[in-house]
N, C-alpha and C. Protein backbone atom coordinates (compact mmCIF):
# COMPACT_ATOMS: atom_id res chain seq x y z
N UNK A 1 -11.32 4.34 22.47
CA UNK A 1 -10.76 3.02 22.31
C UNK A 1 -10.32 2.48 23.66
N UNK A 2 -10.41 1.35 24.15
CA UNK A 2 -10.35 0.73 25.26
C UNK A 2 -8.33 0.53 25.50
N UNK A 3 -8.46 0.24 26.48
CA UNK A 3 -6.52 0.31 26.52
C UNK A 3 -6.09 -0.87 25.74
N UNK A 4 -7.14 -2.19 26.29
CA UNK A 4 -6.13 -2.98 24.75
C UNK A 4 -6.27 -2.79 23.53
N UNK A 5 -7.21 -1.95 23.16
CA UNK A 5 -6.81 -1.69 21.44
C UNK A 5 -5.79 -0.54 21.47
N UNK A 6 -5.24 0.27 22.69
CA UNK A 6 -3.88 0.68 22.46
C UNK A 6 -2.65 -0.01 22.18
N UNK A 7 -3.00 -1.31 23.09
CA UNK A 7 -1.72 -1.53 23.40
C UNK A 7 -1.75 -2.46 22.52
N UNK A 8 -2.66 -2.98 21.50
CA UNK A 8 -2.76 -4.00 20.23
C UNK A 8 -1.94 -3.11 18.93
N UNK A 9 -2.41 -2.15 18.79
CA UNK A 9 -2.04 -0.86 17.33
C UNK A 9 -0.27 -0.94 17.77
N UNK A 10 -0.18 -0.41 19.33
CA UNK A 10 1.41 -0.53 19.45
C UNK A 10 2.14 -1.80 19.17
N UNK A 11 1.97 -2.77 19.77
CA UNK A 11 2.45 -3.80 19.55
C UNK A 11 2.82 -4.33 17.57
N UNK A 12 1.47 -4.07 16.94
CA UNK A 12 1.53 -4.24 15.65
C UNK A 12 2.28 -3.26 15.04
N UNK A 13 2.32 -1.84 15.33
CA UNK A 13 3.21 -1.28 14.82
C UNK A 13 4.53 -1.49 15.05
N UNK A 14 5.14 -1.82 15.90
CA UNK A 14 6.19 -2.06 16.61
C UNK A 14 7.41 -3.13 15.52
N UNK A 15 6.21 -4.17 15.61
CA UNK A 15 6.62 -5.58 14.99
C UNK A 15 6.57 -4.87 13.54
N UNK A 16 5.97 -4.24 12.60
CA UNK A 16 6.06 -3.88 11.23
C UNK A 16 6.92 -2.95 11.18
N UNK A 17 7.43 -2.23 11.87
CA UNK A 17 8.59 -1.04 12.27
C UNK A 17 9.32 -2.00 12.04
N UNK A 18 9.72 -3.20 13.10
CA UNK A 18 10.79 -4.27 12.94
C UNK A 18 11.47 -5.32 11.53
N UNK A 19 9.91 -5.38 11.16
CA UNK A 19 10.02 -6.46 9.57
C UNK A 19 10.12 -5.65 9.16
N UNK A 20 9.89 -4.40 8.77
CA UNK A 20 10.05 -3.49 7.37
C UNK A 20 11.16 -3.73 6.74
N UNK A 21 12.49 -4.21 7.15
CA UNK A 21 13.31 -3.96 6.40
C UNK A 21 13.67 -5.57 5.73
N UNK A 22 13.07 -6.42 6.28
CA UNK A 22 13.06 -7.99 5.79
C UNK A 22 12.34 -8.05 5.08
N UNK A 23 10.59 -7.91 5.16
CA UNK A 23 9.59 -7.70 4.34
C UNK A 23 9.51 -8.41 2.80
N UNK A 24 9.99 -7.82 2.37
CA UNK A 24 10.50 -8.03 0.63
C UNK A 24 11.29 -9.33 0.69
N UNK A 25 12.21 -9.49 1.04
CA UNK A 25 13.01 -11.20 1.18
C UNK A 25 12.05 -12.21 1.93
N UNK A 26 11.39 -12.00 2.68
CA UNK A 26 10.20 -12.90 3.47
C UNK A 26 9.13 -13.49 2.25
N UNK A 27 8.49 -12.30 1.52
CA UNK A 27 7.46 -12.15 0.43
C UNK A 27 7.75 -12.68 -0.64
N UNK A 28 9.39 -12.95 -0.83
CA UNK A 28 9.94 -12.62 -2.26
C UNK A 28 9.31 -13.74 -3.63
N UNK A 29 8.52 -14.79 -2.57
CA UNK A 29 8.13 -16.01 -3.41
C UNK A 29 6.92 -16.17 -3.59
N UNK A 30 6.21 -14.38 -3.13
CA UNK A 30 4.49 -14.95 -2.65
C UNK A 30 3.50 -14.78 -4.02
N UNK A 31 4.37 -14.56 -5.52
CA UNK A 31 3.57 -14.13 -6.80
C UNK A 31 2.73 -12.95 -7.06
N UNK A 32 3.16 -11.89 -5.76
CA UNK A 32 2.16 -10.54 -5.77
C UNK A 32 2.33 -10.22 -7.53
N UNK A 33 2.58 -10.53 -8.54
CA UNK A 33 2.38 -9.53 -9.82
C UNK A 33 1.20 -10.83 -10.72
N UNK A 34 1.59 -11.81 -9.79
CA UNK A 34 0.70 -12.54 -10.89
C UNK A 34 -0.95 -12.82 -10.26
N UNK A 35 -0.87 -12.79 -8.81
CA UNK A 35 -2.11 -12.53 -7.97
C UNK A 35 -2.98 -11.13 -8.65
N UNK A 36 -2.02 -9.91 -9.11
CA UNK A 36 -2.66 -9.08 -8.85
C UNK A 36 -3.13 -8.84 -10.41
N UNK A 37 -2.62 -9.60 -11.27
CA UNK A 37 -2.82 -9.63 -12.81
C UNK A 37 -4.11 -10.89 -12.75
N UNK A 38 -4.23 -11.20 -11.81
CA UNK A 38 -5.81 -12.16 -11.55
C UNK A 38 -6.93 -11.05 -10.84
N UNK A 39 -6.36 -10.27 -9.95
CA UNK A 39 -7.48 -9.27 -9.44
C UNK A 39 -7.48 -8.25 -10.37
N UNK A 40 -6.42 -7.86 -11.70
CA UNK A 40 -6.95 -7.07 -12.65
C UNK A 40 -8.43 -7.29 -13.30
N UNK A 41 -7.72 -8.81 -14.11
CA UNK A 41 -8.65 -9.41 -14.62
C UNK A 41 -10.10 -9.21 -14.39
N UNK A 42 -10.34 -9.42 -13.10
CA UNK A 42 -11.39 -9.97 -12.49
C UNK A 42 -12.55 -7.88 -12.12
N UNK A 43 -11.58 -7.18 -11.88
CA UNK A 43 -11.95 -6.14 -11.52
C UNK A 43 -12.40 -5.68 -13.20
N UNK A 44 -11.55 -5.52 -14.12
CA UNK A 44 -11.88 -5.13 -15.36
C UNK A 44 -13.38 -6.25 -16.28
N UNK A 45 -13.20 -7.39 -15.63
CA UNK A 45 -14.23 -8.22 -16.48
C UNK A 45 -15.63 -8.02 -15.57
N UNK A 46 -15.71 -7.55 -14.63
CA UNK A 46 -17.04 -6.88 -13.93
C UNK A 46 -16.87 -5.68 -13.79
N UNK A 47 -16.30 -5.27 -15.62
CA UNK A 47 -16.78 -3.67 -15.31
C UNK A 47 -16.37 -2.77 -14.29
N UNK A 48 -15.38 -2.55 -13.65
CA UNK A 48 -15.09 -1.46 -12.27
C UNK A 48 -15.30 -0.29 -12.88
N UNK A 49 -15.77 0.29 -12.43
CA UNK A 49 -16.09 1.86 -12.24
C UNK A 49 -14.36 2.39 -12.16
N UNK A 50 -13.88 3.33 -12.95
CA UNK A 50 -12.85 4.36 -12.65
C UNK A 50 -11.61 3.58 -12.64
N UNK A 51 -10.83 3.93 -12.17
CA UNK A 51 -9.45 3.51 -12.48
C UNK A 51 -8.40 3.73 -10.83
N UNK A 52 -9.07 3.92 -9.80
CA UNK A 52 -8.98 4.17 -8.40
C UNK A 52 -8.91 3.07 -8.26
N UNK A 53 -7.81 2.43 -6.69
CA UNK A 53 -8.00 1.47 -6.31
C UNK A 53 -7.38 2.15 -4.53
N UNK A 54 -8.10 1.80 -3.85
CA UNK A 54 -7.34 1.33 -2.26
C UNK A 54 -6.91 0.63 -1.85
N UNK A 55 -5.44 0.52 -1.43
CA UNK A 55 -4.83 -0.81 -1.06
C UNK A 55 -4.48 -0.50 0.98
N UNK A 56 -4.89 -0.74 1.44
CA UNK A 56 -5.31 -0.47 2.81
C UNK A 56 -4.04 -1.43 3.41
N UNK A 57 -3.19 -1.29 4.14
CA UNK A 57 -2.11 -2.46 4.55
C UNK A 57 -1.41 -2.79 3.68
N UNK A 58 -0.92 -1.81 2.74
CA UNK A 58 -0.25 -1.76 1.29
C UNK A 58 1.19 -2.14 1.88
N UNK A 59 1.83 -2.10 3.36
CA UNK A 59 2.78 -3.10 3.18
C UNK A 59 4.08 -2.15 1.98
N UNK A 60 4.98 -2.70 1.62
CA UNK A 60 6.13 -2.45 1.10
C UNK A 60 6.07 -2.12 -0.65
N UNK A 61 4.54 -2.50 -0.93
CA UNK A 61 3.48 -2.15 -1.97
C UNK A 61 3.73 -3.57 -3.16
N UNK A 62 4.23 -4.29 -3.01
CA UNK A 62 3.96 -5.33 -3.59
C UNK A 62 2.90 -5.79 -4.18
N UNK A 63 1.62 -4.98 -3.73
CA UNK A 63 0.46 -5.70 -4.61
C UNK A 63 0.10 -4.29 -5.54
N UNK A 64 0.27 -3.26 -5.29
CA UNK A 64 -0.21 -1.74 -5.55
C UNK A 64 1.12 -1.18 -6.87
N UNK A 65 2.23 -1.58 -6.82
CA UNK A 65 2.76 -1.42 -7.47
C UNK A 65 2.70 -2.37 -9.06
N UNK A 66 2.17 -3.62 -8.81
CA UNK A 66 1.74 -3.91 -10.10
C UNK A 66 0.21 -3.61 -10.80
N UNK A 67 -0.18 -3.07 -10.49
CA UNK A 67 -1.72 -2.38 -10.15
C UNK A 67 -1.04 -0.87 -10.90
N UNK A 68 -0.06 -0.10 -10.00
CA UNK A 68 0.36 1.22 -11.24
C UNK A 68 0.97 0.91 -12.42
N UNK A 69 1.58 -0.55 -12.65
CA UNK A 69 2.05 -0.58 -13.87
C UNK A 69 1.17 -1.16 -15.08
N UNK A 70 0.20 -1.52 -14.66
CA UNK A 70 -1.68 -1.71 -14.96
C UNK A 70 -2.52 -0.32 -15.52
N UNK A 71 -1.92 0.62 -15.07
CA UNK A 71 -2.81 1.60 -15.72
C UNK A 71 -3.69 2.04 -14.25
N UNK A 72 -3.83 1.30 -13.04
CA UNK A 72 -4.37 2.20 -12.19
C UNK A 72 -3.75 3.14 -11.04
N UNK A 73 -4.91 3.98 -10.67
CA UNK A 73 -4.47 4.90 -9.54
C UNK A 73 -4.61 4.46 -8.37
N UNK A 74 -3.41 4.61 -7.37
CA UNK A 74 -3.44 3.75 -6.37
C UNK A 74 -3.17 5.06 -5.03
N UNK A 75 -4.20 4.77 -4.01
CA UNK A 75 -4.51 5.42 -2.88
C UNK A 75 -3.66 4.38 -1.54
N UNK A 76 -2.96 4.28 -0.76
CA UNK A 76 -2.27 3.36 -0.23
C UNK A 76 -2.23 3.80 1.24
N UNK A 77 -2.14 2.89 2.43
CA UNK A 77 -2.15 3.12 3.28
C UNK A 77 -1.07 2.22 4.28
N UNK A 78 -0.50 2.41 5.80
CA UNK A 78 -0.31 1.37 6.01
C UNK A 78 -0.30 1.72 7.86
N UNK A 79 0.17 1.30 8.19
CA UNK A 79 -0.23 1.41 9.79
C UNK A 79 1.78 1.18 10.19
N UNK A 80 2.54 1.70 9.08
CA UNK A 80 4.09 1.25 9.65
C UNK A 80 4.73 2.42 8.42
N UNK A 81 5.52 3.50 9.51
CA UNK A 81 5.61 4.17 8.52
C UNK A 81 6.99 3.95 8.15
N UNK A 82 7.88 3.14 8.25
CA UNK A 82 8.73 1.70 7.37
C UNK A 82 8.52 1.20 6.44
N UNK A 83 7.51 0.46 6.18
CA UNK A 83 6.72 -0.01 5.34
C UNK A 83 6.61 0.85 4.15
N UNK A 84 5.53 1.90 4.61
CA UNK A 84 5.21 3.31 3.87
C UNK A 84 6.35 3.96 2.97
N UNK A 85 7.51 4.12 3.59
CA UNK A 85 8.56 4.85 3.19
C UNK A 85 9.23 3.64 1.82
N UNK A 86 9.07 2.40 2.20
CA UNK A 86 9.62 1.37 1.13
C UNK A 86 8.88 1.19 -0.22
N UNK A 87 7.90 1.27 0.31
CA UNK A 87 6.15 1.44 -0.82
C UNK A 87 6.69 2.60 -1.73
N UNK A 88 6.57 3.78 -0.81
CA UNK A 88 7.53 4.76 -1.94
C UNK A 88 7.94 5.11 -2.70
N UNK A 89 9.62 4.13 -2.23
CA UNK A 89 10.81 3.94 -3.10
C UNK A 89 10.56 2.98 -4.38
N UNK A 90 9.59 1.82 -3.85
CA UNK A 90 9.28 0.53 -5.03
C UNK A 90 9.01 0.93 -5.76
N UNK A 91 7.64 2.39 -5.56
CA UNK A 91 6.81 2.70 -6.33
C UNK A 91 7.62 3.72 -7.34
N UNK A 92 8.35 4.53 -7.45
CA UNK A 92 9.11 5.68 -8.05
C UNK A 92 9.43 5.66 -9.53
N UNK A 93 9.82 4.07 -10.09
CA UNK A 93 9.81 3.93 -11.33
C UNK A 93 8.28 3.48 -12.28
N UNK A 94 7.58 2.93 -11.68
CA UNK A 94 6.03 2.55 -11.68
C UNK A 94 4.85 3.39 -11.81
N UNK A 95 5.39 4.73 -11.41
CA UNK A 95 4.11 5.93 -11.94
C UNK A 95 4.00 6.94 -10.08
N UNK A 96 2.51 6.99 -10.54
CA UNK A 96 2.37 7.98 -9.45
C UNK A 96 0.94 7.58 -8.07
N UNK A 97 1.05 7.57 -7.03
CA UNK A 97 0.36 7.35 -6.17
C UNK A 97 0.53 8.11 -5.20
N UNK A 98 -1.04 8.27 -4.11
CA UNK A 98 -0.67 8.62 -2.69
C UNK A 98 -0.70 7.43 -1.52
N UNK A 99 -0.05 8.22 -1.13
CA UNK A 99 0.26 6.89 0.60
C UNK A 99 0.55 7.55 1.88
N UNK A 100 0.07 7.45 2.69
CA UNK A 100 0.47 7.73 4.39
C UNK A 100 -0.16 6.82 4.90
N UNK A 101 0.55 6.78 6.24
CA UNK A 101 -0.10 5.84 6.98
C UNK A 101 -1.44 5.71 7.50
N UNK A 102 -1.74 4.94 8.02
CA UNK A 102 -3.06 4.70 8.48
C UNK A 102 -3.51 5.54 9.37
N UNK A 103 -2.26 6.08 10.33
CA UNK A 103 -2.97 6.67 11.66
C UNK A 103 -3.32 8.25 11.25
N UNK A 104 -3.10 8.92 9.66
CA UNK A 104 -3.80 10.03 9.42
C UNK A 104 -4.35 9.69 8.41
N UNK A 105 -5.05 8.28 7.95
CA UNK A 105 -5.95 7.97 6.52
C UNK A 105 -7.37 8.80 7.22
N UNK A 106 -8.33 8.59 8.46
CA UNK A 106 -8.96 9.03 8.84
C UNK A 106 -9.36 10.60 7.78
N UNK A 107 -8.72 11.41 8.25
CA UNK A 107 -8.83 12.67 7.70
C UNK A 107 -9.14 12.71 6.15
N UNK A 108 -8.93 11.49 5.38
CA UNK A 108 -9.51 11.71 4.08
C UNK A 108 -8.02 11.29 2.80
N UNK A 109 -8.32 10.96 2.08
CA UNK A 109 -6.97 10.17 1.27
C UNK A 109 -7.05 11.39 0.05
N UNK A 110 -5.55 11.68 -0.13
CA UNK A 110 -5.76 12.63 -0.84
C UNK A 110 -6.72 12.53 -2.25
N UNK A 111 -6.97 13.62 -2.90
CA UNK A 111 -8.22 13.17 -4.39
C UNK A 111 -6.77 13.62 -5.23
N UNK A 112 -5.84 13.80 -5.14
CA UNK A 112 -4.91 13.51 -6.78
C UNK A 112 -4.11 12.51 -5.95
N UNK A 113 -3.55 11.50 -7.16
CA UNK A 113 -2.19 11.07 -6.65
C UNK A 113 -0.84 11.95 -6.79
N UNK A 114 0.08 11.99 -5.66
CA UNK A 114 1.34 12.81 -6.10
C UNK A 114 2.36 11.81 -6.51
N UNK A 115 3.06 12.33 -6.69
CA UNK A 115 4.50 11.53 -7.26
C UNK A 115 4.96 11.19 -5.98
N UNK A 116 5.13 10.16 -6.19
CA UNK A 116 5.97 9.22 -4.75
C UNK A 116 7.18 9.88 -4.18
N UNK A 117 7.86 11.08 -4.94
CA UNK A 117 9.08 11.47 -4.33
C UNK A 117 8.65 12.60 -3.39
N UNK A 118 7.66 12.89 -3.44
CA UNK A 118 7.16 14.29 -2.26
C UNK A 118 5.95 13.75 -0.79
N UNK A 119 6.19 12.28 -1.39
CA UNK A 119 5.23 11.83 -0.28
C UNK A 119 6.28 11.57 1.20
N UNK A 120 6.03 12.08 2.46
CA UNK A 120 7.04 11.70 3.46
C UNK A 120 7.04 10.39 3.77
């Protein structure tokens, strides 16, 4: 990777390290349960294969957490491990998923979901 896509990943992490803890009050008006009860829809009426979903930049899980209370399995990622750790906590009453960040998704996303309380 060339030095500015170092110093791009830092910078972005940096700033999502920073919002993580605003995040949710920023979002709080953006309809993630009713957006994602339109991408149910839409995923179930063309037939999706399985019950897996990847939410890549899953963020504080606002879109992934109404997605587990949907009946699916959610694989989650995020590039802020702030973020990650909040995704988590949201997720805990909502069922079960995996999540780490982005900078070890590479290596492969786990094949079960665990329970959100053993994920770091």
């Amino acid at each position: 990777m060339s030095q500015g896509t170092h110093a791009l990943e830092g910078s972005a992490l940096a700033a999502y390290e920073a919002f993580a803890p605003f995040y949710d009050r920023y979002t709080a008006d953006h309809g993630h349960d009713e957006w994602m009860a339109d991408v149910d829809a839409i995923l179930r009426g063309y037939g999706a294969p399985g019950d897996r979903l990847l939410d890549v930049a899953c963020g504080t899980g606002k879109s992934f957490v109404p997605m587990l209370a949907r009946g699916w399995r959610v694989t989650a990622c995020d590039i802020s491990p702030a973020m990650v750790e909040r995704g988590v906590r949201s997720s805990a009453p909502a069922g079960r998923f995996a999540s780490q960040t982005c900078a070890t998704f590479p290596g492969g996303a786990p094949s079960t979901p665990q329970p959100a309380s053993t994920i770091p």
